[in-house]
C-alpha atoms as a PDB file:
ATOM      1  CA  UNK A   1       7.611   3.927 -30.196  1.00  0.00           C
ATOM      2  CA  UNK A   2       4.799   4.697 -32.846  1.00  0.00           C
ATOM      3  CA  UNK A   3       1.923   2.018 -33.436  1.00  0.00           C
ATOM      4  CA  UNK A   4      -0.578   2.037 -35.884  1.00  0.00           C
ATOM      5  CA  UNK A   5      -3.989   0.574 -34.845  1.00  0.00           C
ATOM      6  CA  UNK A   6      -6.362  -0.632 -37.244  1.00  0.00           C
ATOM      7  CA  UNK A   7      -9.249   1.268 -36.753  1.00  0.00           C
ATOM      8  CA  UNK A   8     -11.772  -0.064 -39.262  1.00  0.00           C
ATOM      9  CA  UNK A   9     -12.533  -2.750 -36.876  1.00  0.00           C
ATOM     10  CA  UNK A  10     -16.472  -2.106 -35.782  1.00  0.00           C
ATOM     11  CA  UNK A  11     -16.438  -0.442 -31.842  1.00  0.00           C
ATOM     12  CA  UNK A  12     -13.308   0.729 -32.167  1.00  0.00           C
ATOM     13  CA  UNK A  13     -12.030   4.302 -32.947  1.00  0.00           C
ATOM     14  CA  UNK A  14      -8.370   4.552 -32.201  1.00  0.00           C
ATOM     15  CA  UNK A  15      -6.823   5.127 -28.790  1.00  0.00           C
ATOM     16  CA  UNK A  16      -6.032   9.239 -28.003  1.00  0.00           C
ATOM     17  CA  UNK A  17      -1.722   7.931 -27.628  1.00  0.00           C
ATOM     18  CA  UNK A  18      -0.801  11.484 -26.530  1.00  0.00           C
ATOM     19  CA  UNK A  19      -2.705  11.432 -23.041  1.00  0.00           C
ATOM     20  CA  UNK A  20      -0.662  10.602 -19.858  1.00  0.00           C
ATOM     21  CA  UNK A  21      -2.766   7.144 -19.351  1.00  0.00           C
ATOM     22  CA  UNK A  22      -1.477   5.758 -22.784  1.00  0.00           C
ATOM     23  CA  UNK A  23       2.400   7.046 -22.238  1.00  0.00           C
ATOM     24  CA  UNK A  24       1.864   5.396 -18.653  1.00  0.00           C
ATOM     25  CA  UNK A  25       1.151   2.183 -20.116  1.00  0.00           C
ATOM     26  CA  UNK A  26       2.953   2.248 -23.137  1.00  0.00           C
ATOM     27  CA  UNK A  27       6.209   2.820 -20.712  1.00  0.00           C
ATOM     28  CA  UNK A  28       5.061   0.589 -18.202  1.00  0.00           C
ATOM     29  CA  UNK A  29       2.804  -2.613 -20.278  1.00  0.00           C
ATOM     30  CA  UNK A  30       3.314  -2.106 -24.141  1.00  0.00           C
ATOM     31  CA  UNK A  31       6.803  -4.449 -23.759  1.00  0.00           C
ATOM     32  CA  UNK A  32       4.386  -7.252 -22.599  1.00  0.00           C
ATOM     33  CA  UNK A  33       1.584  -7.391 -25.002  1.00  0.00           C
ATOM     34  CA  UNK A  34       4.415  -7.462 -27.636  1.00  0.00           C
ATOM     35  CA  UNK A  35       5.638 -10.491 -26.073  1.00  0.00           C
ATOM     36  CA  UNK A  36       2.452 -12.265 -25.442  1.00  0.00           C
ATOM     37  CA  UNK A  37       1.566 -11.562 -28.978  1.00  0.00           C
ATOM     38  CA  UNK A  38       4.774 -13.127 -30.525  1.00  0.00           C
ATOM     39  CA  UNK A  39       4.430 -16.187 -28.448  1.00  0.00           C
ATOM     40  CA  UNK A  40       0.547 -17.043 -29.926  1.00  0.00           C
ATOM     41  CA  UNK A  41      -0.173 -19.503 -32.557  1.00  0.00           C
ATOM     42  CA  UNK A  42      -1.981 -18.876 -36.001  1.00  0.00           C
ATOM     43  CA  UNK A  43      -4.818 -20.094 -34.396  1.00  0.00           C
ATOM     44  CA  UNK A  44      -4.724 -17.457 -30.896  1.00  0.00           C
ATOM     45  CA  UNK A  45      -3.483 -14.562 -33.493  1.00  0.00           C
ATOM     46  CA  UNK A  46      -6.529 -14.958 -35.653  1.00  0.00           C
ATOM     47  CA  UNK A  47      -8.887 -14.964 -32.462  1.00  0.00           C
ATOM     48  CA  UNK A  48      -6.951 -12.171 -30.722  1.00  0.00           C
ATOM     49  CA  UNK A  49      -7.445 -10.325 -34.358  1.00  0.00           C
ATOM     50  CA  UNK A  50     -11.145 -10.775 -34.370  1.00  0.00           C
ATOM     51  CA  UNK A  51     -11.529  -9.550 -31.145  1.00  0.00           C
ATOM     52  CA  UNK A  52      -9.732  -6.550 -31.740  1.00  0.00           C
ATOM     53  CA  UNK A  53      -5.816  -7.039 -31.515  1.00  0.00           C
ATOM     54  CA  UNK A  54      -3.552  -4.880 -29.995  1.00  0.00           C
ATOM     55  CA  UNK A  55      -5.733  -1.643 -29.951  1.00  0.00           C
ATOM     56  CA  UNK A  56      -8.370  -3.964 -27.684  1.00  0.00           C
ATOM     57  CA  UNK A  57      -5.934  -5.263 -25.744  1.00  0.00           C
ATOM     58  CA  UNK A  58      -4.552  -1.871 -24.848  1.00  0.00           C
ATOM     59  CA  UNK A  59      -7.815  -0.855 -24.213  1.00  0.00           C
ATOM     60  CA  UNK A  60      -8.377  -3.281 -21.766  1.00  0.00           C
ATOM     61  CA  UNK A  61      -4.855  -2.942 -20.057  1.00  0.00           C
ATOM     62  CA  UNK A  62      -5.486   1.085 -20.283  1.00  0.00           C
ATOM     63  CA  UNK A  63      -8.485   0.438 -17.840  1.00  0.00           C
ATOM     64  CA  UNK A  64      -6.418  -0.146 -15.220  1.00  0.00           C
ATOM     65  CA  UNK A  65      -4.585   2.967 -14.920  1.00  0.00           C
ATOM     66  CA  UNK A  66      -6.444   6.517 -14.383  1.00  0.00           C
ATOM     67  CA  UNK A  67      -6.117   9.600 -16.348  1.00  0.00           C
ATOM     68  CA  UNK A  68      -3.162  11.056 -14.608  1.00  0.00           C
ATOM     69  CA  UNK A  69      -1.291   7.601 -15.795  1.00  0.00           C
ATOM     70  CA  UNK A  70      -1.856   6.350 -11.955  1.00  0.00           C
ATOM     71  CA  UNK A  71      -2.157   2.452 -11.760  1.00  0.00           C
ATOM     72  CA  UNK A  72      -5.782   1.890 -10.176  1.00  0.00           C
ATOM     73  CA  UNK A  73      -6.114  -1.770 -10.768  1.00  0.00           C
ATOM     74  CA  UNK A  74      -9.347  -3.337 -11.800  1.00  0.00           C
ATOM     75  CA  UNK A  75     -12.085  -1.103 -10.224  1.00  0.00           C
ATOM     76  CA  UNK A  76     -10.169   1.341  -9.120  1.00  0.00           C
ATOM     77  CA  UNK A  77      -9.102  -0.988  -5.695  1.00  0.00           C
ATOM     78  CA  UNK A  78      -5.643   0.957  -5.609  1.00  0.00           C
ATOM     79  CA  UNK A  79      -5.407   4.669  -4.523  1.00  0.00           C
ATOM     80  CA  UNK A  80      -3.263   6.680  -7.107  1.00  0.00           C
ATOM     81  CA  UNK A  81       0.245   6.886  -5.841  1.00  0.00           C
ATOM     82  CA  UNK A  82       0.807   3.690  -3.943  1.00  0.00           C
ATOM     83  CA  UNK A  83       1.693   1.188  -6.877  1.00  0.00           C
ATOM     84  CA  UNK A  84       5.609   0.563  -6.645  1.00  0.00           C
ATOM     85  CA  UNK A  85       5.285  -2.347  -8.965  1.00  0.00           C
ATOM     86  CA  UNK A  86       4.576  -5.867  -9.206  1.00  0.00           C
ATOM     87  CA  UNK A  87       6.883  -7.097  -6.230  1.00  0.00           C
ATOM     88  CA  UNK A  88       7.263  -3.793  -4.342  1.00  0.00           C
ATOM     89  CA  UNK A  89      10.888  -3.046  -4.959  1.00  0.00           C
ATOM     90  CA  UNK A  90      10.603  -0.245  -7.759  1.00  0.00           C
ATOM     91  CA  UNK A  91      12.658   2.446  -6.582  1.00  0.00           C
ATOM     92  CA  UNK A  92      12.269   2.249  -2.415  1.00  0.00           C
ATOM     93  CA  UNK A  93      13.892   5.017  -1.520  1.00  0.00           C
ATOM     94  CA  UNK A  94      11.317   7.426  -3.016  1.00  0.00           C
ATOM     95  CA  UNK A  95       8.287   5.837  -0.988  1.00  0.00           C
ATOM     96  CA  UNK A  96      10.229   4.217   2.532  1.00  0.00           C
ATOM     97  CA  UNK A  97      10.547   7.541   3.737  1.00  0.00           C
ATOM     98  CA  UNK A  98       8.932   8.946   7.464  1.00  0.00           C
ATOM     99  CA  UNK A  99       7.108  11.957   7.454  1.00  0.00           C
ATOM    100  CA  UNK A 100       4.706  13.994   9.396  1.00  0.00           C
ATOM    101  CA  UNK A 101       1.467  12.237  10.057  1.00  0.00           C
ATOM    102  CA  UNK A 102      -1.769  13.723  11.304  1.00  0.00           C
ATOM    103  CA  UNK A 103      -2.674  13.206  15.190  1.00  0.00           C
ATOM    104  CA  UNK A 104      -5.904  11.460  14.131  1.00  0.00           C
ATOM    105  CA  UNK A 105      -4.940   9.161  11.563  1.00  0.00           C
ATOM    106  CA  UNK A 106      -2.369   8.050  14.374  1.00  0.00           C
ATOM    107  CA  UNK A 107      -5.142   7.754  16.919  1.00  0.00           C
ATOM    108  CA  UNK A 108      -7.135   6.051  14.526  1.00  0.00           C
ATOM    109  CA  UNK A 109      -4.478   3.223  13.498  1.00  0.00           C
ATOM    110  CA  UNK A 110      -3.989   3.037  17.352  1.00  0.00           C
ATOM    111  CA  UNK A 111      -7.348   2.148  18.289  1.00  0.00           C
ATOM    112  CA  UNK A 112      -7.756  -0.378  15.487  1.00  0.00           C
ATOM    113  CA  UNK A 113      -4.413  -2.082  16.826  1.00  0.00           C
ATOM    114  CA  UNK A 114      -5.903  -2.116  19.892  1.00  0.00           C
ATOM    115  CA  UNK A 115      -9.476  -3.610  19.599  1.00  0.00           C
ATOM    116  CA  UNK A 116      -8.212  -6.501  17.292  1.00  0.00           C
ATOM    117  CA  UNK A 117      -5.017  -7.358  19.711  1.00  0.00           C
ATOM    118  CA  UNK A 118      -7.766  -7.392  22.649  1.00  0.00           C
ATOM    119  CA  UNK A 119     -10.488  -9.255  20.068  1.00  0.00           C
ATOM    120  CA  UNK A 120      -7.921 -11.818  18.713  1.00  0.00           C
ATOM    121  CA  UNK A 121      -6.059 -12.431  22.170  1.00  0.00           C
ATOM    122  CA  UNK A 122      -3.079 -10.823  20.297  1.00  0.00           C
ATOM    123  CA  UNK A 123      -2.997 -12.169  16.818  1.00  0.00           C
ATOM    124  CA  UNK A 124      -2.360 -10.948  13.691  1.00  0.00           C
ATOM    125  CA  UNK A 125      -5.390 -12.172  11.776  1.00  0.00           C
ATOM    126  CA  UNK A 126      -5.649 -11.533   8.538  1.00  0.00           C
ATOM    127  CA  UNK A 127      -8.825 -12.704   8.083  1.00  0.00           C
ATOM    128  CA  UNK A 128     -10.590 -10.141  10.849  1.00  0.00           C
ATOM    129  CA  UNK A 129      -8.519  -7.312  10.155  1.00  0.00           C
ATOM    130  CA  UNK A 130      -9.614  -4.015   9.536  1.00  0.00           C
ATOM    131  CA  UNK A 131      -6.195  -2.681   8.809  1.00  0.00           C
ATOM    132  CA  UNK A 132      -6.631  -1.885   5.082  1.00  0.00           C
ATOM    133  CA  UNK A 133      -9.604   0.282   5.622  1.00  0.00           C
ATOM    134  CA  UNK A 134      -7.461   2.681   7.991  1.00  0.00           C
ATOM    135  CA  UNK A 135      -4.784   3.055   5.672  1.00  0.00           C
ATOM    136  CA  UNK A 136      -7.370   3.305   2.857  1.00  0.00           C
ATOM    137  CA  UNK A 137      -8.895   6.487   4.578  1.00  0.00           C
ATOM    138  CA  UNK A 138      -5.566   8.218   5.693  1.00  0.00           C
ATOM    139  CA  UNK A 139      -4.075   7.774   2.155  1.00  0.00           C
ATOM    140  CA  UNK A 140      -7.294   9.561   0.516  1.00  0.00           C
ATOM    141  CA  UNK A 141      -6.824  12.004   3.079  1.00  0.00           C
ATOM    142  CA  UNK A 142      -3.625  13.638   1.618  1.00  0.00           C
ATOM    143  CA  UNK A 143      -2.243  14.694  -1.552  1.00  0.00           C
ATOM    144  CA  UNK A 144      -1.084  11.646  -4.342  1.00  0.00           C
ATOM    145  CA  UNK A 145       2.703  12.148  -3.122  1.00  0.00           C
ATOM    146  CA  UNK A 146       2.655  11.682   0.566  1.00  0.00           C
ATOM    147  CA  UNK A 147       0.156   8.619  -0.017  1.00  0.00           C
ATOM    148  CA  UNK A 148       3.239   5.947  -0.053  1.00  0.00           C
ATOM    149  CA  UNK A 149       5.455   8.005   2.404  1.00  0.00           C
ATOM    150  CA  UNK A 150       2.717   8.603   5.053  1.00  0.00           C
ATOM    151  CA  UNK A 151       1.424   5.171   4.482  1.00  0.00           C
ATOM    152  CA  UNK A 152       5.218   3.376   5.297  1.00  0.00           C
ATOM    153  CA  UNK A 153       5.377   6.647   8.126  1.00  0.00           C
ATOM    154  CA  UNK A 154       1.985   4.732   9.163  1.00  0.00           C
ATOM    155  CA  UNK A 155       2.894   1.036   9.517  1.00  0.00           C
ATOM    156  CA  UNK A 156       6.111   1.865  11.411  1.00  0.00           C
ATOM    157  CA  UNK A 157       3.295   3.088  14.312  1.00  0.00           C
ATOM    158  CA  UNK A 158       1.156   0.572  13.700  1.00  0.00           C
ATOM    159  CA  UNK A 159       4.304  -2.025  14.815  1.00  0.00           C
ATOM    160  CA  UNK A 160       5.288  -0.188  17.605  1.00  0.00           C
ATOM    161  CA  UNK A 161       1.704   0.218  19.097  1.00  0.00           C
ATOM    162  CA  UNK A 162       1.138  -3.625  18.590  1.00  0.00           C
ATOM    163  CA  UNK A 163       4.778  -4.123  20.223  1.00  0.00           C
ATOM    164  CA  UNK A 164       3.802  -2.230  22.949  1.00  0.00           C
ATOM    165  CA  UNK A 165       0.480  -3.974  23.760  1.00  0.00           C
ATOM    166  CA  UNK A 166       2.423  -6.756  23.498  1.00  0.00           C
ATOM    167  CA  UNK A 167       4.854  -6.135  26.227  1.00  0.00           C
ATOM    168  CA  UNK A 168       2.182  -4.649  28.603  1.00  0.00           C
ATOM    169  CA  UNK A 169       0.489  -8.255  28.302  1.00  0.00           C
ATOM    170  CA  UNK A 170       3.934  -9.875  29.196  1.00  0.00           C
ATOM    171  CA  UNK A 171       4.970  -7.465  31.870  1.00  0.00           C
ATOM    172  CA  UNK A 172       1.399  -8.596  34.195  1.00  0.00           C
ATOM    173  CA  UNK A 173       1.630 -12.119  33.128  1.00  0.00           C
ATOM    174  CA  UNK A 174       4.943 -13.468  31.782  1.00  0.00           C
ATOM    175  CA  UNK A 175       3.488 -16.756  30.851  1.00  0.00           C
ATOM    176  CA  UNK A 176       1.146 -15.465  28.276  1.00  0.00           C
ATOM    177  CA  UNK A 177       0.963 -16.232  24.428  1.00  0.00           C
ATOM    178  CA  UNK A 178      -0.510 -14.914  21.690  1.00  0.00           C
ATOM    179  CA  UNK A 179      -3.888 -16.351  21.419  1.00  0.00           C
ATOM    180  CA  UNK A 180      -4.550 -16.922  25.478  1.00  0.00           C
ATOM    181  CA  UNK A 181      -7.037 -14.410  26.999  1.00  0.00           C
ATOM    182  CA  UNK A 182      -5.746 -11.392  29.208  1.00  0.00           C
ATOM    183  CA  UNK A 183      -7.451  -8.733  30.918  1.00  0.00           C
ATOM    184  CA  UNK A 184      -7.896  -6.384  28.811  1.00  0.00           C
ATOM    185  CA  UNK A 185      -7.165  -3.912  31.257  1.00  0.00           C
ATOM    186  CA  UNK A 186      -3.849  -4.157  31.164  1.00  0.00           C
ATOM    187  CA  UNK A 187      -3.720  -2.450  28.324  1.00  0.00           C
ATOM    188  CA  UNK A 188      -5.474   0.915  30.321  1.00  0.00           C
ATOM    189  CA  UNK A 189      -1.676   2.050  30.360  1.00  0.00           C
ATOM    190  CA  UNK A 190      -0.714   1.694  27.092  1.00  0.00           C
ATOM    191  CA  UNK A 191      -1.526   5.008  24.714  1.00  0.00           C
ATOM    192  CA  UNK A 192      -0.314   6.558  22.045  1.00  0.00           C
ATOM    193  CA  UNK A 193       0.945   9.204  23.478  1.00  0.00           C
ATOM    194  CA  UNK A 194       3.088   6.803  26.047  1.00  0.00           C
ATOM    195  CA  UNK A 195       4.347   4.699  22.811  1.00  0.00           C
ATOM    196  CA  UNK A 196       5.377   7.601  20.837  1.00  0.00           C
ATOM    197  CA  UNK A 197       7.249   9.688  23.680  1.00  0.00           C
ATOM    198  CA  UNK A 198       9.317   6.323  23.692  1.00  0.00           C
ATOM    199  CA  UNK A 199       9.914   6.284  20.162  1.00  0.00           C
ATOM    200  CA  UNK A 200      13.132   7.866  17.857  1.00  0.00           C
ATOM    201  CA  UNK A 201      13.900   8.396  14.288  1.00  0.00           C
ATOM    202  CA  UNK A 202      16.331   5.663  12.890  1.00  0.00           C
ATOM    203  CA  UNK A 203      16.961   6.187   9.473  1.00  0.00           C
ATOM    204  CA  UNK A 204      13.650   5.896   7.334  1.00  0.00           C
ATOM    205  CA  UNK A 205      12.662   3.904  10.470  1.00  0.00           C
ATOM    206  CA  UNK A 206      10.978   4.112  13.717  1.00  0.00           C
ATOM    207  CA  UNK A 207      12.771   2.229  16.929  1.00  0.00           C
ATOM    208  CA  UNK A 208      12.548   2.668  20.904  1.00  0.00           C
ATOM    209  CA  UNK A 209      14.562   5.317  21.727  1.00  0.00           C
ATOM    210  CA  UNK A 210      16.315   2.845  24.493  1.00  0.00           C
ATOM    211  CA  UNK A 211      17.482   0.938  21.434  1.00  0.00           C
ATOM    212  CA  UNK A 212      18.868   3.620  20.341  1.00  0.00           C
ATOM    213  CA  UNK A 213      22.771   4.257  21.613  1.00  0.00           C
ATOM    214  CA  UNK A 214      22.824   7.969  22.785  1.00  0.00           C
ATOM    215  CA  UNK A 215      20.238   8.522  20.547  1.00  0.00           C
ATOM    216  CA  UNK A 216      18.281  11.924  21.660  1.00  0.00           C
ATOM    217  CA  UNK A 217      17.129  12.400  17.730  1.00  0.00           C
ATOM    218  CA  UNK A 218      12.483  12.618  18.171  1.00  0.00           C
ATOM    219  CA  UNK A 219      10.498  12.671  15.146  1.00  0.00           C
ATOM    220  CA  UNK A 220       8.337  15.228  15.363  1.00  0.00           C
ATOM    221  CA  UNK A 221       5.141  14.267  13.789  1.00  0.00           C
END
């Protein structure tokens, strides 16, 4: 689709429409501002005209994706290659895939899961979490197209190290709950190495290989 921008407006010189970060959001956005323009009033369409119309509003939507046509979000808060879309869903089966994932960002999501299940008695808190930043620093760590893969590779550990804390807590005291205190010495035992021996390749998931029905299938990772 071909726009034509009026230019002559003062601070504005035309948007460069051949560059990957306009196709990306012409494909992606351009749909929308069309419809948010047509539902305005008079009134909102003379305002949104003063201020610069459709060229400024591009401009402003353009911020949020990089050169490459990556979506960053404001400020760059999302790392180039793990936007699948609004809800998620936008083609799964590219990004909910398991691949090989470096020893120490493994070790590293290990020993986060372990000092906030020993800090928060077990619980998930969302509020205390550091969870983000490890996934933050593994996905800068490889190349754009292993960011979503590695990352979904990632929180498949992640579960089965918390699973496995979890059970180690139960096993020494069968009446605990998440959020009563345990030694946290019961969780000497538990390692990464002990989870993952214990672990098989399901699919585009991770499961314990006793779940598994004559399963013999490791990831190697």
């Amino acid at each position: 689709m071909n726009i034509s921008f009026n230019v002559s407006k003062p601070g504005y010189t035309g948007i460069n429409n051949g560059n990957n970060q306009y196709k990306d959001v012409e494909k992606k956005q351009l749909e929308a501002v069309i419809a948010e323009e047509a539902m305005m009033t008079p009134e909102q369409k003379m305002l949104y005209e003063l201020l610069g119309g459709r060229e400024a509003h591009m401009r402003n939507v353009m911020s949020n994706f990089n050169s490459d046509g990556d979506f960053i979000g404001p400020g760059g808060v999302v790392v180039p290659g793990m936007y699948h879309g609004e809800d998620g869903t936008v083609d799964r089966s590219t990004w909910q895939q398991l691949i090989d994932v470096s020893d120490e960002s493994r070790q590293k999501m290990f020993d986060n899961v372990k000092r906030e299940f020993i800090q928060e008695n077990g619980i998930s808190n969302g509020d205390t979490t550091k969870r983000s930043q490890v996934f933050r620093e593994y996905q800068l760590s490889v190349k754009k197209e292993d960011r979503a893969k590695g990352t979904w590779t990632l929180q498949q550990y992640e579960g089965k190290y918390r699973s496995a804390m979890y059970a180690a807590v139960k096993a020494a005291n069968p009446k605990w709950e998440p959020g009563q205190p345990f030694n946290p010495s019961i969780l000497d035992s538990v390692t990464r190495e002990s989870v993952e021996s214990q672990l098989v390749k399901s699919g585009n998931t991770l499961v314990k290989r006793s779940s598994v029905s004559g399963s013999t299938l490791d990831i190697q990772v």
